[in-house]
Protein backbone atom coordinates (compact mmCIF):
# COMPACT_ATOMS: atom_id res chain seq x y z
CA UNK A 1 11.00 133.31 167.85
CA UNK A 2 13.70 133.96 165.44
CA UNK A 3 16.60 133.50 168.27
CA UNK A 4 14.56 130.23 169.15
CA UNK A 5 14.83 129.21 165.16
CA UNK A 6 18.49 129.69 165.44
CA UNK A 7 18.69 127.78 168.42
CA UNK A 8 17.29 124.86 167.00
CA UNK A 9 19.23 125.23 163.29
CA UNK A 10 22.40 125.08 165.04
CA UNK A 11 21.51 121.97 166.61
CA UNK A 12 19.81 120.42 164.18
CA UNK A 13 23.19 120.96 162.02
CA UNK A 14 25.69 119.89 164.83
CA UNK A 15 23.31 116.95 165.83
CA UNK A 16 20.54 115.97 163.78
CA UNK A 17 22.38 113.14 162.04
CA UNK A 18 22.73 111.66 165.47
CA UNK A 19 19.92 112.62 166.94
CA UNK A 20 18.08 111.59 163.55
CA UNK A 21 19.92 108.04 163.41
CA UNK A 22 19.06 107.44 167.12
CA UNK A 23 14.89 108.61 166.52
CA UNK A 24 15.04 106.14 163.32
CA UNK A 25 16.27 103.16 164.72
CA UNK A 26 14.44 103.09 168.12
CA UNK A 27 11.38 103.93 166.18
CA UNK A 28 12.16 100.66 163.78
CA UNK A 29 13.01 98.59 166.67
CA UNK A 30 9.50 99.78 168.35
CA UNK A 31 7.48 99.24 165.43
CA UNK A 32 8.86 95.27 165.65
CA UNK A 33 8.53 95.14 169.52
CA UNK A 34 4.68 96.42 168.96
CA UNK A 35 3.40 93.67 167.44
CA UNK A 36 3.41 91.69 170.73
CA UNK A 37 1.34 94.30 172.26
CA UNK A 38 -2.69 94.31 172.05
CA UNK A 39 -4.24 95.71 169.70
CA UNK A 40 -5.15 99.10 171.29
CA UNK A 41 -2.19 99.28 172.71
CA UNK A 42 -0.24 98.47 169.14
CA UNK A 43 -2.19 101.74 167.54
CA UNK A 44 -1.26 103.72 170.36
CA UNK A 45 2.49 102.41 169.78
CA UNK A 46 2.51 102.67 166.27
CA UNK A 47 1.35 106.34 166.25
CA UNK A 48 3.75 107.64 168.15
CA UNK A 49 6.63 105.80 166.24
CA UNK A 50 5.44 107.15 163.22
CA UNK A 51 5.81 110.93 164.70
CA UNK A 52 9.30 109.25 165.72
CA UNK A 53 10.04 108.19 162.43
CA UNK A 54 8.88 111.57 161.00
CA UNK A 55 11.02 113.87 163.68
CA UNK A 56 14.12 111.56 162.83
CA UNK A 57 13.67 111.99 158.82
CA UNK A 58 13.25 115.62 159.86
CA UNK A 59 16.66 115.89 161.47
CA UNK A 60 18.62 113.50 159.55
CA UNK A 61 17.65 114.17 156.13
CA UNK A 62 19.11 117.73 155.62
CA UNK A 63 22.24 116.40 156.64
CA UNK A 64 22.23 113.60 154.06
CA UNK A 65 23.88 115.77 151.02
CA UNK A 66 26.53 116.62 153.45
CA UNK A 67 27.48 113.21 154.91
CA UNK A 68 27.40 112.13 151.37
CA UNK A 69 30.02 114.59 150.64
CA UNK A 70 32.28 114.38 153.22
CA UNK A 71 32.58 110.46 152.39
CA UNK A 72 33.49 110.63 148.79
CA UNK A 73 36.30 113.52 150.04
CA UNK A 74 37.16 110.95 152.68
CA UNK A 75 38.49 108.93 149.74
CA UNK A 76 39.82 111.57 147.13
CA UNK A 77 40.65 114.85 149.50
CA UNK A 78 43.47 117.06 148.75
CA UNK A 79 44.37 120.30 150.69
CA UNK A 80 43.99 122.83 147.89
CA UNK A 81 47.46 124.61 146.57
CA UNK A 82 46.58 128.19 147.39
CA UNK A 83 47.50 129.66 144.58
CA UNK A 84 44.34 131.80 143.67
CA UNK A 85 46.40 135.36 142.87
CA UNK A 86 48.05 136.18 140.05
CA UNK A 87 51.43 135.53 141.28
CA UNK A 88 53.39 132.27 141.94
CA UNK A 89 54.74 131.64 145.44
CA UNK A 90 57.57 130.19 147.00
CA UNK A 91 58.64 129.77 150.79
CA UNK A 92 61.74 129.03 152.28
CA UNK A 93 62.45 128.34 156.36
CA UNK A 94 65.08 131.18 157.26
CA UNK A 95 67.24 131.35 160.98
CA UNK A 96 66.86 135.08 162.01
CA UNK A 97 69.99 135.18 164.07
CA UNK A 98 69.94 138.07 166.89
CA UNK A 99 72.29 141.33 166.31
CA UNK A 100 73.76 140.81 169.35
CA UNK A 101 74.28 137.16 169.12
CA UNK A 102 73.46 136.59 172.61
CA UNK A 103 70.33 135.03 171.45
CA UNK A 104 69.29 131.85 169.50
CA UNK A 105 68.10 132.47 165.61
CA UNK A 106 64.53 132.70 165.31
CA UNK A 107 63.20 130.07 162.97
CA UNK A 108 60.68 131.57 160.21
CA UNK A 109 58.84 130.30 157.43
CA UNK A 110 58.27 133.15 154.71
CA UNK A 111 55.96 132.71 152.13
CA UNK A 112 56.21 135.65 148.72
CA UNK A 113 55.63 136.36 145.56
CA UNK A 114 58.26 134.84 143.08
CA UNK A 115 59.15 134.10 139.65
CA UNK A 116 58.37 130.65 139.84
CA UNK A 117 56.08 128.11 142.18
CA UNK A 118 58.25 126.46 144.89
CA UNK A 119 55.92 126.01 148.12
CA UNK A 120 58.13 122.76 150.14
CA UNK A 121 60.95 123.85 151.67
CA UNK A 122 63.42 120.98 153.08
CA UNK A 123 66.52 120.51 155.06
CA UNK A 124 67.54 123.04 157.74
CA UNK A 125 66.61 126.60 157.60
CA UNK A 126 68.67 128.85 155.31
CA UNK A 127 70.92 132.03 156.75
CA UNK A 128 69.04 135.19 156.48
CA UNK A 129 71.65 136.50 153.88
CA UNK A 130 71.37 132.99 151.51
CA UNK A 131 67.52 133.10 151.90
CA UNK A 132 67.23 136.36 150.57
CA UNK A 133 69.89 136.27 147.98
CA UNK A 134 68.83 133.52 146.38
CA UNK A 135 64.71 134.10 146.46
CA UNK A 136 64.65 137.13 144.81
CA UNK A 137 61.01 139.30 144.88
CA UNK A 138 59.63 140.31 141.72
CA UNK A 139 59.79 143.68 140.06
CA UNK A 140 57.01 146.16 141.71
CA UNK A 141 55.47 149.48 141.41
CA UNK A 142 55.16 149.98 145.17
CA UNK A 143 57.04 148.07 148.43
CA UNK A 144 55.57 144.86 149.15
CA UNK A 145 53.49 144.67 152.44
CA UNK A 146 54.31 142.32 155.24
CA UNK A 147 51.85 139.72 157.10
CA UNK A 148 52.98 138.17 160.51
CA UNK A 149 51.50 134.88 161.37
CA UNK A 150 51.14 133.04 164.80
CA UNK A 151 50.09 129.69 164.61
CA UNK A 152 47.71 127.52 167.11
CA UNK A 153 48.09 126.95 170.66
CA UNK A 154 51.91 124.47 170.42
CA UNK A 155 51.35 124.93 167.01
CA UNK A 156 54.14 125.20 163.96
CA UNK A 157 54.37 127.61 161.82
CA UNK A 158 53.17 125.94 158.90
CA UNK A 159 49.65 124.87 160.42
CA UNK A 160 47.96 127.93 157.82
CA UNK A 161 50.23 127.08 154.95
CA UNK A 162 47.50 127.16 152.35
CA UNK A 163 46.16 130.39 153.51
CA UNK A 164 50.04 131.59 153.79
CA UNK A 165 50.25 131.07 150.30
CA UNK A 166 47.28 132.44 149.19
CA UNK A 167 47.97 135.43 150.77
CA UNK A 168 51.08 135.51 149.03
CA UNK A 169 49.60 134.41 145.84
CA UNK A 170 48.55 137.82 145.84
CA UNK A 171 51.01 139.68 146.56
CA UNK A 172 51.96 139.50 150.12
CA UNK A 173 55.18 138.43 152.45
CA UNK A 174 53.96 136.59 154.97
CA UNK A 175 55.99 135.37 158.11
CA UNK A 176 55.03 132.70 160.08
CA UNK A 177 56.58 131.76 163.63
CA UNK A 178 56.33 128.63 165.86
CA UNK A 179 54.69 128.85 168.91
CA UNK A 180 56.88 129.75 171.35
CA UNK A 181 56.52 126.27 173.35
CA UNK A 182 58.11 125.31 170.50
CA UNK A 183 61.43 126.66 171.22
CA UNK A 184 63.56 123.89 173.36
CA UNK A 185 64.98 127.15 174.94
CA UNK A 186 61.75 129.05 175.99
CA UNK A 187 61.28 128.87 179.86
CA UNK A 188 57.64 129.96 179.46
CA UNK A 189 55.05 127.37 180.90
CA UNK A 190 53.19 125.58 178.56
CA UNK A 191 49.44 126.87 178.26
CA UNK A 192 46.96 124.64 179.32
CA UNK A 193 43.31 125.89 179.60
CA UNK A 194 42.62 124.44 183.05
CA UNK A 195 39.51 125.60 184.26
CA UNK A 196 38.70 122.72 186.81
CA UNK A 197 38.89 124.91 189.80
CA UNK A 198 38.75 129.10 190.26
CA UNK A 199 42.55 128.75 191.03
CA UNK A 200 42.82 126.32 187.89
CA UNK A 201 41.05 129.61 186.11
CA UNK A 202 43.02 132.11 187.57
CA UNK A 203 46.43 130.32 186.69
CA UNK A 204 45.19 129.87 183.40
CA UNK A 205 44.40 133.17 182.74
CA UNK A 206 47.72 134.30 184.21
CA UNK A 207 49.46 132.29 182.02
CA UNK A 208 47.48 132.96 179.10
CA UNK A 209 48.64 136.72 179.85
CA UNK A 210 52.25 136.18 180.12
CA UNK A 211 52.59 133.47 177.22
CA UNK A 212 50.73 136.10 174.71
CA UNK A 213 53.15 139.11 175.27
CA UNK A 214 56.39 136.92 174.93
CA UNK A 215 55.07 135.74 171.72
CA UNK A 216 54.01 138.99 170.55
CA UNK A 217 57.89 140.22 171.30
CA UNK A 218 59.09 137.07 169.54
CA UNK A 219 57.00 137.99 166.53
CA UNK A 220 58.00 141.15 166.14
CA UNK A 221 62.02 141.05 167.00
CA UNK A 222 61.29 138.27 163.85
CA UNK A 223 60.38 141.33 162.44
CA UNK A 224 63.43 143.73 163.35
CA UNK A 225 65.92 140.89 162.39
CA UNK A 226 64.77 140.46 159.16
CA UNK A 227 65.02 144.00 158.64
CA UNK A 228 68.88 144.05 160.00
CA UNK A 229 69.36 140.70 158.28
CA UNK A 230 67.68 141.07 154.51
CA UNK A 231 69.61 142.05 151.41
CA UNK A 232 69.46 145.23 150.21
CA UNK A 233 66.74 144.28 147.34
CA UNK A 234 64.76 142.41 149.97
CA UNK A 235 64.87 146.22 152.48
CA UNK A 236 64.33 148.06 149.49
CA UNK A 237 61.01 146.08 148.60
CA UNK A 238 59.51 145.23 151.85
CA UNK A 239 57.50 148.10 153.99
CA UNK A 240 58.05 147.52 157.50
CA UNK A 241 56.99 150.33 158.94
CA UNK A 242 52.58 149.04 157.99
CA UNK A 243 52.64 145.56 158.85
CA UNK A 244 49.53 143.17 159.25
CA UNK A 245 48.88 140.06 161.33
CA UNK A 246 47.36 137.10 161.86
CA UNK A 247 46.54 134.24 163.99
CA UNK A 248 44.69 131.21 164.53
CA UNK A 249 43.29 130.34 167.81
CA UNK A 250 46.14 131.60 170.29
CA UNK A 251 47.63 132.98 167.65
CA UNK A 252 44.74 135.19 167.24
CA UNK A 253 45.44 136.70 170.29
CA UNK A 254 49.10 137.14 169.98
CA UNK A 255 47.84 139.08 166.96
CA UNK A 256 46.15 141.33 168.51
CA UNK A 257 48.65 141.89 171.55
CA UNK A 258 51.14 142.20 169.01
CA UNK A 259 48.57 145.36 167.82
CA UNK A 260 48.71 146.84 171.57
CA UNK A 261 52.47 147.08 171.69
CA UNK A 262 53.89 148.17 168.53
CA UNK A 263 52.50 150.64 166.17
CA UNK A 264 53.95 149.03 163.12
CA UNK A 265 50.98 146.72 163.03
CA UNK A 266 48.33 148.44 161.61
CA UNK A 267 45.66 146.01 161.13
CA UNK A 268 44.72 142.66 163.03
CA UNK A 269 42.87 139.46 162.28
CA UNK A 270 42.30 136.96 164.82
CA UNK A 271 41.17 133.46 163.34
CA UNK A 272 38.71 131.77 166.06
CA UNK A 273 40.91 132.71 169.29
CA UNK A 274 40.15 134.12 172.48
CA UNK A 275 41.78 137.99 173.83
CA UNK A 276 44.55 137.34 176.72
CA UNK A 277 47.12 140.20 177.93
CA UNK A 278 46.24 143.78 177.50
CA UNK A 279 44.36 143.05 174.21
CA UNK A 280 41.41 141.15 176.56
CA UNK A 281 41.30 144.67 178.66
CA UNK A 282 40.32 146.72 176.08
CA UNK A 283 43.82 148.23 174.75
CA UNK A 284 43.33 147.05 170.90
CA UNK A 285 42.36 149.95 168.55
CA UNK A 286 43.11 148.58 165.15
CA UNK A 287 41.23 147.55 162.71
CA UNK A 288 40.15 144.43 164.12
CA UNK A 289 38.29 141.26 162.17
CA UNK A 290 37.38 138.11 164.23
CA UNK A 291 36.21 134.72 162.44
CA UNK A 292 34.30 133.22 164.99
CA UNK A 293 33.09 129.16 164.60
CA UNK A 294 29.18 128.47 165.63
CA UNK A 295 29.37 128.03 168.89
CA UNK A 296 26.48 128.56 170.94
CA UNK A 297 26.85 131.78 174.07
CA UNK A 298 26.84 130.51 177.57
CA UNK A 299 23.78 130.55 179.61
CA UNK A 300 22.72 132.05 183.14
CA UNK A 301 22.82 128.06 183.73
CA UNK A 302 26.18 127.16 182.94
CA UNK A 303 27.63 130.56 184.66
CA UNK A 304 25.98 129.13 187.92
CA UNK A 305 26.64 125.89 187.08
CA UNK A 306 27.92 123.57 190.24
CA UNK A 307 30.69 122.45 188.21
CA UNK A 308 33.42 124.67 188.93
CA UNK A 309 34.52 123.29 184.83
CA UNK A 310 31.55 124.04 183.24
CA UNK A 311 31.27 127.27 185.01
CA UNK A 312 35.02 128.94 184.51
CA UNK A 313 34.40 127.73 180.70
CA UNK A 314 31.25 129.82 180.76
CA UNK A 315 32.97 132.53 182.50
CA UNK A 316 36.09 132.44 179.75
CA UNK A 317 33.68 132.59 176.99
CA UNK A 318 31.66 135.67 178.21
CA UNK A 319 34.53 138.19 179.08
CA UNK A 320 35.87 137.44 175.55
CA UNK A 321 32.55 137.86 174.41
CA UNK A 322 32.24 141.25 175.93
CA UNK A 323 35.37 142.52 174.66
CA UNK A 324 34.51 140.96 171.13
CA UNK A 325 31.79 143.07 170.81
CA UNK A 326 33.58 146.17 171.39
CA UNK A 327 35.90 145.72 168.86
CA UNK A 328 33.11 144.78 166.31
CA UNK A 329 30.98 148.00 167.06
CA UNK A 330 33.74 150.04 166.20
CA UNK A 331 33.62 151.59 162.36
CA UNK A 332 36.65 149.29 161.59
CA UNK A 333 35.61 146.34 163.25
CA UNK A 334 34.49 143.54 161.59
CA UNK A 335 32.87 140.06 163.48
CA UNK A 336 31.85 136.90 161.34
CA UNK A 337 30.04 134.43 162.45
CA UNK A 338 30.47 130.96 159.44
CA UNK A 339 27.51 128.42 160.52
CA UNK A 340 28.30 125.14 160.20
CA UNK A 341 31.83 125.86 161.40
CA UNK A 342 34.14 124.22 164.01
CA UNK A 343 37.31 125.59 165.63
CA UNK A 344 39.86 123.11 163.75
CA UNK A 345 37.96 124.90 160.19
CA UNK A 346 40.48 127.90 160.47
CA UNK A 347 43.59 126.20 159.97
CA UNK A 348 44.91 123.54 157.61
CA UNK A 349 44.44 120.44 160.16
CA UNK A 350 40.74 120.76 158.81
CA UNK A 351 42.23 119.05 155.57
CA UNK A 352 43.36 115.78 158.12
CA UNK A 353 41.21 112.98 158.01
CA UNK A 354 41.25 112.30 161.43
CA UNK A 355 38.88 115.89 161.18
CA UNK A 356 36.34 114.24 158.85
CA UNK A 357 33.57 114.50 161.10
CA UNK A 358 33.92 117.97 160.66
CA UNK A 359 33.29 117.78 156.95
CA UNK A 360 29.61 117.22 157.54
CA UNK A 361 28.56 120.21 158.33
CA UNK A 362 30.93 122.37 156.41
CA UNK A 363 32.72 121.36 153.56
CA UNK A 364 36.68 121.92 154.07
CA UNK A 365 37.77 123.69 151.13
CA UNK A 366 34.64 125.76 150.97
CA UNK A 367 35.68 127.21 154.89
CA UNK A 368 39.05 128.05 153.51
CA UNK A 369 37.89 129.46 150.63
CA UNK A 370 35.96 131.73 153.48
CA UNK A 371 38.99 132.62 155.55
CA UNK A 372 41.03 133.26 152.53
CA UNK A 373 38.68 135.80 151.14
CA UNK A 374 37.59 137.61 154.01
CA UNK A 375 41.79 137.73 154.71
CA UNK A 376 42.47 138.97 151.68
CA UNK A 377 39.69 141.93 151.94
CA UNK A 378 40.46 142.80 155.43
CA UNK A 379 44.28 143.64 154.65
CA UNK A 380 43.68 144.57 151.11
CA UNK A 381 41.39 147.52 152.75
CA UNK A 382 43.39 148.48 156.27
CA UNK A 383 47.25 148.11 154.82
CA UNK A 384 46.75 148.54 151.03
CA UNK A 385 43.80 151.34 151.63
CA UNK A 386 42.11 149.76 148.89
CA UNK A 387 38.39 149.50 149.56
CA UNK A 388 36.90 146.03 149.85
CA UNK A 389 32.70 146.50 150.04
CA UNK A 390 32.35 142.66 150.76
CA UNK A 391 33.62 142.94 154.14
CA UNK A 392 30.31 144.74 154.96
CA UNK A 393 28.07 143.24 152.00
CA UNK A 394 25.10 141.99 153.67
CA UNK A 395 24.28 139.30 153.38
CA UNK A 396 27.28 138.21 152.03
CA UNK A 397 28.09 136.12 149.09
CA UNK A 398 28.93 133.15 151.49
CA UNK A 399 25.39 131.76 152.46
CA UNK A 400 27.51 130.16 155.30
CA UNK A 401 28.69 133.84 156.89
CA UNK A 402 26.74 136.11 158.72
CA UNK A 403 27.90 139.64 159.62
CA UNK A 404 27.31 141.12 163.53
CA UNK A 405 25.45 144.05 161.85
CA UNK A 406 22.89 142.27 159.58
CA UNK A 407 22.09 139.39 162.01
CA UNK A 408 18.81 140.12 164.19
CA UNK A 409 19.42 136.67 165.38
CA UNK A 410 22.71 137.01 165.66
CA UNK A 411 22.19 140.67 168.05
CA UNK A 412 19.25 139.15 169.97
CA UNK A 413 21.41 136.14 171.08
CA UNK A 414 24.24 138.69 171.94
CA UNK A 415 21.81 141.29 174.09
CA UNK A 416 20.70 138.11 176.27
CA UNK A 417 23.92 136.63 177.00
CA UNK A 418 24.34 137.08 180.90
CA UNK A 419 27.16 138.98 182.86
CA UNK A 420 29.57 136.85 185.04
CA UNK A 421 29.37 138.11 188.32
């Protein structure tokens, strides 16, 4: 029953106002087209509009606070600064050149702690040497840690900027890369998540595999050549031997690649994405937290669906699934689940209008005041070693969050979901 009740809450959030609107106005267009009928008939009619009329007020109303919301931020909506930590931020775009020179420069944007605010960089990235000459770190007890970022799927670097700084805000460096289909010299094949045929799958998956590794590499030579490239206060602040990272979407997985193949990056969060590469097979054994939208598990249906599209997405979803919940079992696993989430809620395009609809059933700048604080208490515990109970309070402080271990639901839903074949 209570896997049935979440069932029908997550569609009642997703789709009541529709579903709602629709019940409402066929029901009022009945109740006029009634009145022609005879009068037997026109009792008959009107009773069953009125349980019409009372299903659609169920469904619709709940959502009412919500739409009302999500208009009045339509009008006055600003992406929040980020600046929640005691420190003020600044971020600069920096060319990484390679120490061999037989490379192009890596663009970065680096987000830290400063002396004073200065979060828009413009004009052309800065030399590695200018960039960080001239941003100097503030004074510090221990070395600052390190974040690496991968964006979204042909994404830019700056697509988490307000979670960048945040991060920062308290204390971090965080790097952020562009996708690598972003580079006008990359000869890798732009990912495109094809699954219209079982060769459409397989190609996908194939270049899912190779795409994640060269990223990885790319994030972490960004990595070596700022080491080789910094100033001497910049090396002598900065610990590059623990390193976190994080990702949104694809980035999520070239996070936790980027975890298989280098043992400089200790911990690994992995905003909404899928697994590709070795990371999908089971090599990952980091600390490991995955923000997951609410999106409902694939049937037995849809894995046999006769849609070969419908059925590869099915088939996508489950392997990830399975993997998922390894890494979440594990003591230093962590798996969220934020209802009333949507994929674009984990990065800043949330704060676009043309993402409104999205509003309704979460408000924006309450989802990344979610991301940002689970963040900050993964890394704060796995690089920092300094204890964070929230990330397993249960239930947590977010109404909106539920935790894999404290959600019977959540489990029951899991232990059904069916095994591709």
């Amino acid at each position: 029953m209570r896997l049935f009740d979440l069932r029908f809450k997550r569609l009642r959030d997703r789709s009541g106002l529709i579903i709602g609107a629709a019940l409402f106005v066929a029901a009022l267009s009945g109740l006029i087209v009634s009145s022609t009928f005879s009068r037997p008939m026109r009792v008959l009619i009107i009773c069953l509009l009125a349980a019409g009329l009372g299903l659609g007020a169920f469904l619709f109303v709940p959502a009412a606070p919500r739409i009302a919301k999500a208009l009045q931020q339509l009008a006055v909506l600003q992406p929040p600064s980020g600046l929640s930590g005691p420190s003020p931020v600044a971020a600069f775009d920096v060319a990484l050149p390679s120490p061999t020179g037989q490379s192009a420069p890596i663009t970065a944007r680096i987000w830290h702690p400063s002396e004073t605010t200065s979060l828009s960089p413009s004009g052309p990235p800065l030399s590695c040497a200018l960039a960080t000459s001239t941003h100097i770190l503030p004074r510090a007890q221990e070395p600052f840690d390190i974040l690496l970022y991968a964006p979204g799927n042909a994404s830019r670097r700056n697509d988490n900027a307000s979670t960048a700084t945040t991060l920062a805000s308290h204390g971090y460096v965080v790097i952020a890369i562009d996708d690598i289909e972003i580079d006008p010299k990359s000869a890798v094949e732009p990912l495109v998540y094809d699954y219209s045929s079982d060769a459409a799958y397989e190609k996908t998956r194939r270049s899912g595999d190779r795409k994640v590794l060269l990223e990885a590499e790319k994030a972490l030579a960004a990595l070596d050549r700022l080491q080789a490239c910094a100033s001497i206060d910049w090396r002598n602040k900065l610990d590059f031997s623990r390193v976190g990272f994080f990702g949104f979407s694809f980035g999520g997985a070239v996070a936790a690649e980027a975890g298989v193949i280098d043992k400089r990056i200790v911990a690994v969060a992995n905003l909404d994405g899928a697994l590709f590469g070795h990371a999908g097979l089971g090599a990952l054994d980091k600390p490991y937290m995955i923000m997951n939208s609410d999106a409902p598990i694939p049937s037995m249906r849809q894995l046999q669906a006769s849609d070969p599209s419908e059925r590869n997405s099915a088939t996508a979803a489950i392997n990830d699934l399975r993997e998922e919940i390894r890494l979440a079992n594990r003591p230093d696993g962590y798996w969220l689940w934020v209802k009333g989430s949507t994929h674009v809620g984990y990065a800043d395009n949330i704060f676009d209008r043309r993402h409104s609809a999205n509003w309704v059933t979460l408000d924006p700048i309450r989802m990344k005041e979610i991301r940002d604080t689970y963040l900050l208490a993964f890394f704060d515990e796995h690089l920092r070693k300094t204890p964070r109970p929230l990330l397993r309070q249960a239930p947590s402080p977010y109404g909106e969050v539920e935790l894999l271990a404290d959600s019977a639901p959540r489990l029951r839903e899991l232990s059904a979901a069916p095994t591709p074949k």
